[in-house]
C-alpha atoms as a PDB file:
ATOM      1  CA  UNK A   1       0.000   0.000   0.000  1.00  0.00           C
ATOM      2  CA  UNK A   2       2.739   2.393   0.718  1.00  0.00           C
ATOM      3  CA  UNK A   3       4.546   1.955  -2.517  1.00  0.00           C
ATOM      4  CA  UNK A   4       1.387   2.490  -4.355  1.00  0.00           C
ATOM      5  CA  UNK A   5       0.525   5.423  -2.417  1.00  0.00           C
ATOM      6  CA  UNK A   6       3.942   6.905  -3.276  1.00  0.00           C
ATOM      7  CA  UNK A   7       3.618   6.153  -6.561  1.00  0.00           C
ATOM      8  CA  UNK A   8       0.281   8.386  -6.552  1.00  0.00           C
ATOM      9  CA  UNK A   9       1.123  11.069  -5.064  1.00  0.00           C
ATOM     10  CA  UNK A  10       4.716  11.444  -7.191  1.00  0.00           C
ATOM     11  CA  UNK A  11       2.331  11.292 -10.122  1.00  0.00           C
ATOM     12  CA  UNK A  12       0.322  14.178  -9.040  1.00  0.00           C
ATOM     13  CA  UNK A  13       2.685  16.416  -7.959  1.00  0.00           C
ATOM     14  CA  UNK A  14       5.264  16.397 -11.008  1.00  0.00           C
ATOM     15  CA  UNK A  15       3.472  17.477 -13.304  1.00  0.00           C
ATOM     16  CA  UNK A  16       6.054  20.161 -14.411  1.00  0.00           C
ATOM     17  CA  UNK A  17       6.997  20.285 -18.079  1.00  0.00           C
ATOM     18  CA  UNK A  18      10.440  22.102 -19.477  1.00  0.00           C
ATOM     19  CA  UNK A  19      11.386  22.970 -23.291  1.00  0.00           C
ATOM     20  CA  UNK A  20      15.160  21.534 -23.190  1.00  0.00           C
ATOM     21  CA  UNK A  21      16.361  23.117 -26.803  1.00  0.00           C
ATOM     22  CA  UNK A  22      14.720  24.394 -29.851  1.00  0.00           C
ATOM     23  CA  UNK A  23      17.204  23.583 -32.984  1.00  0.00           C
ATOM     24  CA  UNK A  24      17.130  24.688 -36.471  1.00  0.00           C
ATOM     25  CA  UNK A  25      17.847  22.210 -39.098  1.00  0.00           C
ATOM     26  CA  UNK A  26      20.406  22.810 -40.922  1.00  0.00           C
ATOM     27  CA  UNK A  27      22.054  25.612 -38.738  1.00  0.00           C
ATOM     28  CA  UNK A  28      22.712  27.932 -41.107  1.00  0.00           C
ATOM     29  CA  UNK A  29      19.562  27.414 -43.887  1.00  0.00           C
ATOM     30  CA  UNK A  30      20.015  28.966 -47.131  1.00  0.00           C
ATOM     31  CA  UNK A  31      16.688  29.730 -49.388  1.00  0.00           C
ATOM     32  CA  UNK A  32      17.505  26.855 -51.264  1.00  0.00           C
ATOM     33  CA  UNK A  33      16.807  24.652 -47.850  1.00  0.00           C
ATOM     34  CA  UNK A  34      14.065  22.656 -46.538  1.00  0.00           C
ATOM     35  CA  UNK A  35      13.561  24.140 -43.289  1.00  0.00           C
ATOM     36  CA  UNK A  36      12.966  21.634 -40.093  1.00  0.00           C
ATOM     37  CA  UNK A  37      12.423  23.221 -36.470  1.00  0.00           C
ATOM     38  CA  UNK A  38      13.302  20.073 -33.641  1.00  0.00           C
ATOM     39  CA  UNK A  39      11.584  20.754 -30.490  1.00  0.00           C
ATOM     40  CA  UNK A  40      12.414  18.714 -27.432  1.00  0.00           C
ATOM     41  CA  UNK A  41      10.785  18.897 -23.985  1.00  0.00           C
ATOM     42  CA  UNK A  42      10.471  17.247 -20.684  1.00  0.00           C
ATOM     43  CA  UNK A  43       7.930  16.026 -18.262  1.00  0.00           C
ATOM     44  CA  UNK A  44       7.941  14.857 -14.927  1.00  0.00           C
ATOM     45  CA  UNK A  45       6.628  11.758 -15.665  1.00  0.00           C
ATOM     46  CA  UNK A  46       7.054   9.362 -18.138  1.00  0.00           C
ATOM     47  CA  UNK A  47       4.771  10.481 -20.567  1.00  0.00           C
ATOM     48  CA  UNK A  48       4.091  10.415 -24.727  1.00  0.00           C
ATOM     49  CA  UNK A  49       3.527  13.187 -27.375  1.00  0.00           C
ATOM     50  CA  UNK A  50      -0.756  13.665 -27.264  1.00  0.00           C
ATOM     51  CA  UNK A  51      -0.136  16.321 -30.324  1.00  0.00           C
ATOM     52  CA  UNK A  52       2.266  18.249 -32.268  1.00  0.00           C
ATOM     53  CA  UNK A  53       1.413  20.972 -34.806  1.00  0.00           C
ATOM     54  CA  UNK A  54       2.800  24.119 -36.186  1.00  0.00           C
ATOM     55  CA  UNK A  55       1.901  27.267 -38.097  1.00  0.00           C
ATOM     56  CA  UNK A  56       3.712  29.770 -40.268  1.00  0.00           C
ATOM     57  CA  UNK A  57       2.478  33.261 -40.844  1.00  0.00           C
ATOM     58  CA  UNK A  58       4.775  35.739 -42.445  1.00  0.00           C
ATOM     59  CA  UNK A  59       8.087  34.880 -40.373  1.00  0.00           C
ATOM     60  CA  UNK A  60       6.065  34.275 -37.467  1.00  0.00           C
ATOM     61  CA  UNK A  61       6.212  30.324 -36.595  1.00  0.00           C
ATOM     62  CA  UNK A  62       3.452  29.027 -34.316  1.00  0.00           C
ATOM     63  CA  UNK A  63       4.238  25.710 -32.383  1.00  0.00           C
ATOM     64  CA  UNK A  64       2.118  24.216 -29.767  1.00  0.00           C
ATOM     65  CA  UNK A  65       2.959  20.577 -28.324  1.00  0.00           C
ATOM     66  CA  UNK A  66       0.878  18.882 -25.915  1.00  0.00           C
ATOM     67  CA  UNK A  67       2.507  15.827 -23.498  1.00  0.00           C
ATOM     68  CA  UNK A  68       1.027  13.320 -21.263  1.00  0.00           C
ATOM     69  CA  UNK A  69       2.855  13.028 -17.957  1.00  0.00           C
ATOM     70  CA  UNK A  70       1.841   9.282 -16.405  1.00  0.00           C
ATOM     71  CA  UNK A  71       2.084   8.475 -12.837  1.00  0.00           C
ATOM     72  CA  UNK A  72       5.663   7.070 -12.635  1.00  0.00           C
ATOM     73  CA  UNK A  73       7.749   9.789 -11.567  1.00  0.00           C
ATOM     74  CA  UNK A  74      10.526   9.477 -13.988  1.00  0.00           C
ATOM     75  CA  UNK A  75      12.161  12.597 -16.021  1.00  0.00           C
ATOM     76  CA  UNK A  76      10.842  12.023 -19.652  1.00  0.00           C
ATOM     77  CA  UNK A  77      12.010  13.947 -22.889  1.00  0.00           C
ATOM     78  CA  UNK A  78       9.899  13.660 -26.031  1.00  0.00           C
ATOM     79  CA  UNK A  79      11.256  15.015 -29.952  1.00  0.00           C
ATOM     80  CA  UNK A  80       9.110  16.341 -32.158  1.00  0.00           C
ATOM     81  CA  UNK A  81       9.752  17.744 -35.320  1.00  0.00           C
ATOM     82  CA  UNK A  82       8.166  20.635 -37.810  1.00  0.00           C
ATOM     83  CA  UNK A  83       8.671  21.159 -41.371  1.00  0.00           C
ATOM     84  CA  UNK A  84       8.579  24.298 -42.659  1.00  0.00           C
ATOM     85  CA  UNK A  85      10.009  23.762 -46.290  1.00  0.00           C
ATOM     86  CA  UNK A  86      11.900  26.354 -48.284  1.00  0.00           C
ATOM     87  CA  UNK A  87      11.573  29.923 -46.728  1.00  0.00           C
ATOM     88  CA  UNK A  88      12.736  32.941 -48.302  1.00  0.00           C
ATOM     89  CA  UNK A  89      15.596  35.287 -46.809  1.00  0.00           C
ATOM     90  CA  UNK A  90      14.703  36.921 -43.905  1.00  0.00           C
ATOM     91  CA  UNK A  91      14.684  36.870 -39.739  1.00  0.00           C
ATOM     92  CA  UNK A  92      12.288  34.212 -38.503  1.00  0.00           C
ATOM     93  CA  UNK A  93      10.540  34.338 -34.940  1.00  0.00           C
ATOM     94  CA  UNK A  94       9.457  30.870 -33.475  1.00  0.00           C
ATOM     95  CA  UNK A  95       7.145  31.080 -30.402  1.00  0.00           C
ATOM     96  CA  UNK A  96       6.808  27.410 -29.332  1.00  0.00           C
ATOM     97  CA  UNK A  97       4.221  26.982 -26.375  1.00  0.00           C
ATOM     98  CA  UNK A  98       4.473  23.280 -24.294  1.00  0.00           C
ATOM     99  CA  UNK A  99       1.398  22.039 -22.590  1.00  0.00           C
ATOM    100  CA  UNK A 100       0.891  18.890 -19.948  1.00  0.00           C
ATOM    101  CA  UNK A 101      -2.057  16.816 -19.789  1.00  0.00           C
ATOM    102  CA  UNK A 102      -2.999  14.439 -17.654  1.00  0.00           C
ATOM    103  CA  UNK A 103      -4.806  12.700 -20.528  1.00  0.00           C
ATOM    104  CA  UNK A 104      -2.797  10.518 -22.700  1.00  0.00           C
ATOM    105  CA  UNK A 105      -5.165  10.777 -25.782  1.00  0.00           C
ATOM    106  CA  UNK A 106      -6.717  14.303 -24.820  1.00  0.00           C
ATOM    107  CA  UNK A 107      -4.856  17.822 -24.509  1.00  0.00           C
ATOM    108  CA  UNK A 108      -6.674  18.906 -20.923  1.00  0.00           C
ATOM    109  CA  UNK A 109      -3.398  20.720 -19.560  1.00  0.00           C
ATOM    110  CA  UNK A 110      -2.430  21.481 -16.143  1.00  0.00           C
ATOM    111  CA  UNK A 111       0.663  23.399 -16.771  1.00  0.00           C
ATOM    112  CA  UNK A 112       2.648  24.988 -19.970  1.00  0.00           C
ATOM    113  CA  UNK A 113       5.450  26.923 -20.434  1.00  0.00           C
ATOM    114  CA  UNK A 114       6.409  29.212 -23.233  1.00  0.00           C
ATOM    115  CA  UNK A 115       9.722  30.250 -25.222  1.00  0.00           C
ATOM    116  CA  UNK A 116      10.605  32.291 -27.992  1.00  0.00           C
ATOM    117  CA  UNK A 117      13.830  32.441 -30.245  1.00  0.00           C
ATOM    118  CA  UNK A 118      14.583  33.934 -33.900  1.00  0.00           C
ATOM    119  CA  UNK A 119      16.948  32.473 -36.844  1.00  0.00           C
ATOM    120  CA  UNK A 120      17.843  33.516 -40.188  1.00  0.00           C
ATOM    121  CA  UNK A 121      17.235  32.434 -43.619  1.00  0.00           C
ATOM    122  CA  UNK A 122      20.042  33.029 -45.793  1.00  0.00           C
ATOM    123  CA  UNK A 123      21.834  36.763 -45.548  1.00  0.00           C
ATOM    124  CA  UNK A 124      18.848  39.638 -44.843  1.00  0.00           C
ATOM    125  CA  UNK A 125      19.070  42.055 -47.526  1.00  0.00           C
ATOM    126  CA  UNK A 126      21.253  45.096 -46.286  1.00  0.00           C
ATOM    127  CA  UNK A 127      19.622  48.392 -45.560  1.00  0.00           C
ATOM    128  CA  UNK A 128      20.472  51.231 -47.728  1.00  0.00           C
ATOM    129  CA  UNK A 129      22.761  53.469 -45.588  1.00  0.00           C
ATOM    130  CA  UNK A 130      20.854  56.859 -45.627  1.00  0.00           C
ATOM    131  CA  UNK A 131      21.064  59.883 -46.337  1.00  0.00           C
ATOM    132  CA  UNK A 132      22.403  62.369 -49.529  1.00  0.00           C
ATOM    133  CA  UNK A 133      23.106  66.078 -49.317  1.00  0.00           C
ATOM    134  CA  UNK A 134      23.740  68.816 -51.492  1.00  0.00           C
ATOM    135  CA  UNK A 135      26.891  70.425 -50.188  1.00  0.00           C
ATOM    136  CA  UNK A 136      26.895  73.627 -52.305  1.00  0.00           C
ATOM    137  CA  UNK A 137      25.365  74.885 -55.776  1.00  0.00           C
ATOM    138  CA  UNK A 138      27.644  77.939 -58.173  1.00  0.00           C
ATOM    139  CA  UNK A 139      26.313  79.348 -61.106  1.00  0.00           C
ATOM    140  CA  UNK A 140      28.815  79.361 -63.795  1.00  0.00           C
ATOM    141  CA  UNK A 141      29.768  81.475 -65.262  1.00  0.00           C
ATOM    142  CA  UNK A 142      29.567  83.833 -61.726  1.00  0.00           C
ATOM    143  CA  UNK A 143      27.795  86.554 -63.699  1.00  0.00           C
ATOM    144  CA  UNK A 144      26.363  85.560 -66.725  1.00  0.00           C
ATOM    145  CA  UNK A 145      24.649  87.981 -69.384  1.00  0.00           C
ATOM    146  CA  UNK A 146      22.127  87.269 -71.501  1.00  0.00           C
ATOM    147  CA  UNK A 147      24.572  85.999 -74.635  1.00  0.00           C
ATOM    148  CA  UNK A 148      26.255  83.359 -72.342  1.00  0.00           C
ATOM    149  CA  UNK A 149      24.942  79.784 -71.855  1.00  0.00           C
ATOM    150  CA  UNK A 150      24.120  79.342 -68.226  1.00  0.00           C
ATOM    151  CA  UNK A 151      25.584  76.354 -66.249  1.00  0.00           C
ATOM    152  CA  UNK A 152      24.827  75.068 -62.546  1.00  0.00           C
ATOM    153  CA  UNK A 153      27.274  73.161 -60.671  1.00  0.00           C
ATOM    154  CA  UNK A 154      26.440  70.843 -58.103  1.00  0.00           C
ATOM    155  CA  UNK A 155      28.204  68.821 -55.251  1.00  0.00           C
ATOM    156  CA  UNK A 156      26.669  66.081 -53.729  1.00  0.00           C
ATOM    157  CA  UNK A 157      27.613  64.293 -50.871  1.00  0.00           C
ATOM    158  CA  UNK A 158      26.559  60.405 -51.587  1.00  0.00           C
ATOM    159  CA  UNK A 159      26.544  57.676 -48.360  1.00  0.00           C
ATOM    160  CA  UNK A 160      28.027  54.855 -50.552  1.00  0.00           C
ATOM    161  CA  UNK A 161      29.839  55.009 -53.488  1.00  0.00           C
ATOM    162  CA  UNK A 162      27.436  55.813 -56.513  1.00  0.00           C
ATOM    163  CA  UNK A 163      26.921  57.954 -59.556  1.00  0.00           C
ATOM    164  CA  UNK A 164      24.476  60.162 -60.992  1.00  0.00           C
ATOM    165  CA  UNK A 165      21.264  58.061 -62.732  1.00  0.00           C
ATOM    166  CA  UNK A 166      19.723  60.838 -63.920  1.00  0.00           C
ATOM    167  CA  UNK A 167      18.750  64.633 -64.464  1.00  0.00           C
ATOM    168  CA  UNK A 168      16.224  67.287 -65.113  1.00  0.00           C
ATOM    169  CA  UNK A 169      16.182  70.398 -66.119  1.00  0.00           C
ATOM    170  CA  UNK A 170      12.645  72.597 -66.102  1.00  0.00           C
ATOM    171  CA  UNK A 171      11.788  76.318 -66.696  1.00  0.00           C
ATOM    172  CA  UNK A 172       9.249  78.591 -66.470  1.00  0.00           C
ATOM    173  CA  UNK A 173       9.400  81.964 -66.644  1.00  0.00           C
ATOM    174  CA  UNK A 174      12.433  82.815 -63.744  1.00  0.00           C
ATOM    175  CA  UNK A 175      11.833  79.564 -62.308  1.00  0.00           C
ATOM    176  CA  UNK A 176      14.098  76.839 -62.824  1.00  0.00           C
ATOM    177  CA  UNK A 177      13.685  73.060 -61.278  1.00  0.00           C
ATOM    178  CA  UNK A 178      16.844  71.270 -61.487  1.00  0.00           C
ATOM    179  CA  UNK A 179      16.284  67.419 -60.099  1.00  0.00           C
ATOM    180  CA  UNK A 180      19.132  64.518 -60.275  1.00  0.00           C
ATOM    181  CA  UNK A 181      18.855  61.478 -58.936  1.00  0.00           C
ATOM    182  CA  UNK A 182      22.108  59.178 -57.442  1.00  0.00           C
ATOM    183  CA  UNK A 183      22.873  55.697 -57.312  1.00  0.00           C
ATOM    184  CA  UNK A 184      24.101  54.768 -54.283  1.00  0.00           C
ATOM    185  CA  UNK A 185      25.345  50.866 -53.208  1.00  0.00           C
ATOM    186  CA  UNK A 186      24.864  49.207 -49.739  1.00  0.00           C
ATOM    187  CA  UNK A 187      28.063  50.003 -48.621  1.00  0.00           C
ATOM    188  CA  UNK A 188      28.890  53.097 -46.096  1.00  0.00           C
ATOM    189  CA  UNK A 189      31.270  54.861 -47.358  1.00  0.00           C
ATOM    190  CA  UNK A 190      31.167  58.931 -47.751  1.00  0.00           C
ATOM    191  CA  UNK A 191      31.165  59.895 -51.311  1.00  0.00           C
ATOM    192  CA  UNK A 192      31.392  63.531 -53.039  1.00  0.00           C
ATOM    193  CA  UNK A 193      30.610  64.083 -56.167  1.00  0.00           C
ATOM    194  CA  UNK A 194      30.586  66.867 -58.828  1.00  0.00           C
ATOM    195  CA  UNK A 195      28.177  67.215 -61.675  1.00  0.00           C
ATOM    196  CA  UNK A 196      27.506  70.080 -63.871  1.00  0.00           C
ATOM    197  CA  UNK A 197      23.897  70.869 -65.700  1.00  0.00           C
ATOM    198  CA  UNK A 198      23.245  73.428 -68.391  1.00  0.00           C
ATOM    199  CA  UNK A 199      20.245  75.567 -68.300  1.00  0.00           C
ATOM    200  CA  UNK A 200      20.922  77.113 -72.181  1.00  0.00           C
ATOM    201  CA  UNK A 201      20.576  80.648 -72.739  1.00  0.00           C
ATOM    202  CA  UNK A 202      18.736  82.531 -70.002  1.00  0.00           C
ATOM    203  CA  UNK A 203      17.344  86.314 -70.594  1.00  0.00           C
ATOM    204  CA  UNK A 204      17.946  88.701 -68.362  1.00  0.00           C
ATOM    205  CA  UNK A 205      16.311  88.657 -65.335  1.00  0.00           C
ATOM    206  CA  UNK A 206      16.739  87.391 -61.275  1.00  0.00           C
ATOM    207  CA  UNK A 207      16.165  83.831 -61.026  1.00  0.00           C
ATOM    208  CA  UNK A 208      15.147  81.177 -58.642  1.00  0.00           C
ATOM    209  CA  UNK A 209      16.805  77.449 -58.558  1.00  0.00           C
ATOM    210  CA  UNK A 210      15.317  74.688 -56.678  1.00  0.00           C
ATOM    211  CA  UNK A 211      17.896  71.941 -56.934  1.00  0.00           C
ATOM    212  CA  UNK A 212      16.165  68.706 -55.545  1.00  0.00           C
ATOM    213  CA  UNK A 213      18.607  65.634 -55.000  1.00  0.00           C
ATOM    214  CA  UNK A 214      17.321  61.858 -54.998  1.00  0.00           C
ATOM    215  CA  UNK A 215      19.462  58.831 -53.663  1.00  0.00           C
ATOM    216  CA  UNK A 216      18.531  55.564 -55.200  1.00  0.00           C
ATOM    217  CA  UNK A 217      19.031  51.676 -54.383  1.00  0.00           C
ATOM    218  CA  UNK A 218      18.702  50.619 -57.555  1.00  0.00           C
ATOM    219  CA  UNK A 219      21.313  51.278 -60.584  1.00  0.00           C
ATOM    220  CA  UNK A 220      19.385  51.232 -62.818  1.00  0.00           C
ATOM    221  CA  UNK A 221      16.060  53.351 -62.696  1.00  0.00           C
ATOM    222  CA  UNK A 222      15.818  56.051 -59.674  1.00  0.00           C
ATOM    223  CA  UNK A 223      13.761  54.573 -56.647  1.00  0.00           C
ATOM    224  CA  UNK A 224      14.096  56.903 -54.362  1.00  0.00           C
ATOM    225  CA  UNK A 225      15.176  56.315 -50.518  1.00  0.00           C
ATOM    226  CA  UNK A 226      16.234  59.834 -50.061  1.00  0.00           C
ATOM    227  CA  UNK A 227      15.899  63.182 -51.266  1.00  0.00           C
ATOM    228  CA  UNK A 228      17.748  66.494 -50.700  1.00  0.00           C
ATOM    229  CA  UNK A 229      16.540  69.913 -51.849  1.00  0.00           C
ATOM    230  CA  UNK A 230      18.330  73.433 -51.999  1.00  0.00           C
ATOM    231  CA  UNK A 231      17.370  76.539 -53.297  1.00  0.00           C
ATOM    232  CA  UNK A 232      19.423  79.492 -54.548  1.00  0.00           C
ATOM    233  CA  UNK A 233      19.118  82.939 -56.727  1.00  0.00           C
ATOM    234  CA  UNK A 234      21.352  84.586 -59.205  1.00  0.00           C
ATOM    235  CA  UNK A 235      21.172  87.069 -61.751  1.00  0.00           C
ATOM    236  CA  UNK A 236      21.344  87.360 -65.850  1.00  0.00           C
ATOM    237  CA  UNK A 237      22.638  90.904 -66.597  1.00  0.00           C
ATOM    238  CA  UNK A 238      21.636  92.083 -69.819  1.00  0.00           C
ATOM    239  CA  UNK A 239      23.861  93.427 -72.455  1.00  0.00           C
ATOM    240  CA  UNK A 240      21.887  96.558 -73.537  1.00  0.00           C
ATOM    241  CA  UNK A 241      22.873  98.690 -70.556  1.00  0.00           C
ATOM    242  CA  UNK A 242      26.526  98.671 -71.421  1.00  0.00           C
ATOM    243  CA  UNK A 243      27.484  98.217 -67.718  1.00  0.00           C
ATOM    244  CA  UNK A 244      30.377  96.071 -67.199  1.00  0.00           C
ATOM    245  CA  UNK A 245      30.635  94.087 -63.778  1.00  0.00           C
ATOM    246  CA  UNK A 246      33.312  92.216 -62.595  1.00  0.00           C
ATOM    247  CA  UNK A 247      32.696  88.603 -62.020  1.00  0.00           C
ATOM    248  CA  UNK A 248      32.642  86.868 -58.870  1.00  0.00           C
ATOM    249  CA  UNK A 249      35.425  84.445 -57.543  1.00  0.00           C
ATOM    250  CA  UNK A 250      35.123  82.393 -55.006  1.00  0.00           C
ATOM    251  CA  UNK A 251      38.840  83.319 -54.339  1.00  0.00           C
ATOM    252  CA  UNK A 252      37.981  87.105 -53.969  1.00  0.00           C
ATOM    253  CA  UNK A 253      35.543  86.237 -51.247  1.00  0.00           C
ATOM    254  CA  UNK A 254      36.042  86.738 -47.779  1.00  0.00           C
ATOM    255  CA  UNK A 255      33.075  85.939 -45.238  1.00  0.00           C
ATOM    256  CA  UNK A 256      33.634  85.684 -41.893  1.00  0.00           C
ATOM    257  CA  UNK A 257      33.181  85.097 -39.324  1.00  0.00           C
ATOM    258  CA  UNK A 258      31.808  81.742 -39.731  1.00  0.00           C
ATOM    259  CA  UNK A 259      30.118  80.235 -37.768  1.00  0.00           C
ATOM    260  CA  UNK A 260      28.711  83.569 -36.728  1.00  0.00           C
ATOM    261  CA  UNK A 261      26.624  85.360 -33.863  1.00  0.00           C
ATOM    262  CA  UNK A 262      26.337  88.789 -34.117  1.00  0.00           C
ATOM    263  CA  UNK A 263      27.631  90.585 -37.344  1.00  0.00           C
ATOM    264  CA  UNK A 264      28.794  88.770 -40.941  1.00  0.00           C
ATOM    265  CA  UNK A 265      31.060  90.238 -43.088  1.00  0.00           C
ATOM    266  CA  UNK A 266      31.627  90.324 -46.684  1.00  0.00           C
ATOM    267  CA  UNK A 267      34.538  91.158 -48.451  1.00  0.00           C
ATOM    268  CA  UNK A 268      35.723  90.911 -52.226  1.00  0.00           C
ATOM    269  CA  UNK A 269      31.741  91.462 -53.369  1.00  0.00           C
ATOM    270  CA  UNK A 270      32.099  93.058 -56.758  1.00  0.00           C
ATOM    271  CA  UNK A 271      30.424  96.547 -57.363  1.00  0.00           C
ATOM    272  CA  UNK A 272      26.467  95.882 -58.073  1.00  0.00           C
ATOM    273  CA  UNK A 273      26.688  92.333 -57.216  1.00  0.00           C
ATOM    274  CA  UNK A 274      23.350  90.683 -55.803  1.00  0.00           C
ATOM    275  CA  UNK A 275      23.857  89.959 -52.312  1.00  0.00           C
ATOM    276  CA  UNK A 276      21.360  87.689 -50.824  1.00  0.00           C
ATOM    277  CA  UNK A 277      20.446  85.403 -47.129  1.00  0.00           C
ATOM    278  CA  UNK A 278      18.318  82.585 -47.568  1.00  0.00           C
ATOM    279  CA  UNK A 279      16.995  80.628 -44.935  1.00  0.00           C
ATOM    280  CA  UNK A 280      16.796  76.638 -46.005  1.00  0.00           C
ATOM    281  CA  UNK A 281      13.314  76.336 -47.322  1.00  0.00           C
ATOM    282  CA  UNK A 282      14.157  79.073 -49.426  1.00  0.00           C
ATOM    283  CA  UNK A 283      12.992  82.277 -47.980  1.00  0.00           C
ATOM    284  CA  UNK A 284      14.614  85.806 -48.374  1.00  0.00           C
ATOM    285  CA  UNK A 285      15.861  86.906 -45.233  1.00  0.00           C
ATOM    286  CA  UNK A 286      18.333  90.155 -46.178  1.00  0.00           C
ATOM    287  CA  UNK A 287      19.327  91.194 -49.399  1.00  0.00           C
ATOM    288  CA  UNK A 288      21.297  94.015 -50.725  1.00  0.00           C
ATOM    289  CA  UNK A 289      23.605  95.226 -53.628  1.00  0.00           C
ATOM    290  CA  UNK A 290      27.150  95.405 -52.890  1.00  0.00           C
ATOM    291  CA  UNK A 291      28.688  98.840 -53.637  1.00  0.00           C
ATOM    292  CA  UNK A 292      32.405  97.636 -54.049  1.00  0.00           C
ATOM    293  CA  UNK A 293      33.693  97.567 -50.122  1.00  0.00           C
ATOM    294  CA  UNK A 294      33.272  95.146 -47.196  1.00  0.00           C
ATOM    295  CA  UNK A 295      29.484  95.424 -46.132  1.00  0.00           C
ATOM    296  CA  UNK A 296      27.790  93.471 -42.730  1.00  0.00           C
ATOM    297  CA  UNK A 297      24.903  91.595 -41.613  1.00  0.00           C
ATOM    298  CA  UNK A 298      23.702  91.879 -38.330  1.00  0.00           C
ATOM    299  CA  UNK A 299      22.385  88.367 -37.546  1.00  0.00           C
ATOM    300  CA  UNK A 300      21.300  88.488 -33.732  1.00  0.00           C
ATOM    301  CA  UNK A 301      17.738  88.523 -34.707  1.00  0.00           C
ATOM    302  CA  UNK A 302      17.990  84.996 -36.433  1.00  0.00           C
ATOM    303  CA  UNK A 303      17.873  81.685 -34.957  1.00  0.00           C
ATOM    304  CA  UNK A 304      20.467  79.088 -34.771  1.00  0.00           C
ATOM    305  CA  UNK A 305      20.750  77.023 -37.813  1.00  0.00           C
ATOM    306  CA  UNK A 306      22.370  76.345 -41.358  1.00  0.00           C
ATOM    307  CA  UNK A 307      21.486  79.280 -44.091  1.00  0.00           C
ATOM    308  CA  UNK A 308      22.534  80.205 -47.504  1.00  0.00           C
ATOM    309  CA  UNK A 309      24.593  83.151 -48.262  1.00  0.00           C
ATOM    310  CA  UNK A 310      24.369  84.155 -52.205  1.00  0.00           C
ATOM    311  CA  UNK A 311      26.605  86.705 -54.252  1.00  0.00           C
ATOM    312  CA  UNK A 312      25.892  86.652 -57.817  1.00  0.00           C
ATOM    313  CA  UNK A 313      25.363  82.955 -57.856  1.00  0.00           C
ATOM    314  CA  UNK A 314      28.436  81.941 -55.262  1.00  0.00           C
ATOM    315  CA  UNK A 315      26.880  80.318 -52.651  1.00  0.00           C
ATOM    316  CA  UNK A 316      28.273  79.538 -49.026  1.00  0.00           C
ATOM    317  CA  UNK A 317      26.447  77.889 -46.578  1.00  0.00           C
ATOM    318  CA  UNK A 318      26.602  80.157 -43.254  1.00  0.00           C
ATOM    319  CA  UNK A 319      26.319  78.368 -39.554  1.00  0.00           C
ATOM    320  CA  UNK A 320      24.708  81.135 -37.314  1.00  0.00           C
ATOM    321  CA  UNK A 321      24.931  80.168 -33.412  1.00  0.00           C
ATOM    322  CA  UNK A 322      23.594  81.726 -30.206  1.00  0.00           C
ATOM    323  CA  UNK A 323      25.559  83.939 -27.639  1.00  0.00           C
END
């Protein structure tokens, strides 16, 4: 009677259940492999598998094992397997969920335990590394007239190496859209590049250039990740007035100091150059016409931030800071 009695009660009382591993067969699967997840558990008691059964949704796999724990107290394990076939690249999550029954043909549990773990198919795709920037825009030539073919110059500052896909040009009126898109591949690495983009003839007149900048992952058609956008002014003198102004080099320029928080100075302006302060979504914040010597800008009014300063199409970008 006593032996029996133990027997009983051991039965009742170990009714725990453990998931020992959760292994991925083969290790490392490729796309090209059939995909097998091997579960194995323990019960208290020596026991059998009442059901086994498994669901894939996205890379979510579902599995849910039931066990019968007898009445002989003896540690059991039980292996069960789940085939999952061929699975396409990608992180998978498995979320398997172990239930004990009392009933060896029925799943009525009386305990469960849970555990989660990922593994990978093949090698993920790698994320584009983000993000392009247009470093600085020059009309060239510096001050063109209305006889000269009008060119715009643009450096771009790429996340990967890359090259230009494709560009743009559109205008209407004094308005002129300029957009290029970039190829750029998966692998970090800062890369500057140069392009320049004729606009033709221009008549006379002030103008306003949106440059906008795409960055692509694909080589070969522009699907865009990332875009850039700057905006500038400049000036086509016309011939008829027969005023001569000295072009602007980027040489002759002095502006300092930069970065700057109370007054900006500009030297080497050329007389009747177009003098201009642009904040980045392209609004006119100062501008003025230089009369030959160094002029100022008070800037204390402004907050801190990146903005554009234009002479006659020579554009420097300007870091104003707080006291």
């Amino acid at each position: 009677m006593l032996f029996v009695f133990c027997l009983f009660t051991g039965g009742v009382t170990a009714q725990s259940i453990n998931i020992t591993s959760i292994d991925v067969l083969p290790s490392n699967p490729l796309p090209t492999d059939s995909v097998f997840i091997a579960v194995t558990t323990s019960t208290g008691n020596q026991g059998s598998t009442v059901s086994f059964s498994h669901t894939l949704s996205g890379t979510t796999v579902d599995i849910e094992g039931c066990y019968f724990s007898g009445m002989l107290p003896a540690v059991d394990f039980h292996y069960d397997t789940a085939s999952l076939g061929l699975l396409p690249s990608g992180v998978y999550t498995i979320n398997m969920n172990a239930l004990v029954s009392l009933d060896a043909t029925t799943c009525n549990p009386v305990d469960s335990t849970q555990l989660t773990t990922t593994f990978t198919v093949g090698t993920p795709t790698p994320t584009p590394p983000c993000c392009i920037d247009i470093v600085g825009v020059n009309i060239l030539p510096t001050l063109p007239n209305d006889t000269m073919d009008v060119h715009a110059e643009v450096g771009v500052e790429l996340p990967a190496l890359g090259f230009l896909l494709s560009d743009a040009v559109s205008i209407s009126g004094y308005n002129i859209d300029l957009d290029v898109c970039y190829y750029a591949d998966s692998v970090p690495n800062t890369n500057n590049l140069l392009d320049t983009f004729s606009f033709g003839n221009l008549a006379a007149g002030q103008y306003n250039l949106t440059v906008t900048a795409v960055q692509s992952d694909d080589p070969a058609a522009c699907h865009g990740i990332d875009t850039a956008s700057f905006f500038t002014t400049f000036t086509v003198d016309s011939t008829d007035d027969g005023l001569s102004i000295r072009q602007v080099s980027e040489v002759d320029l002095e502006i300092y100091p930069n970065p700057v928080s109370e007054q900006l100075f500009i030297e080497g302006a050329p007389f009747k150059s177009e003098i201009q302060l642009i904040d980045l979504n392209g609004k006119m914040l100062w501008q003025a016409t230089s009369d030959g010597n160094r002029m100022s800008i008070n800037v204390q009014h402004l907050p801190a931030g990146i903005y554009i300063l234009n002479v006659s199409g020579v554009t420097k970008r300007i870091k104003i800071m707080t006291d």
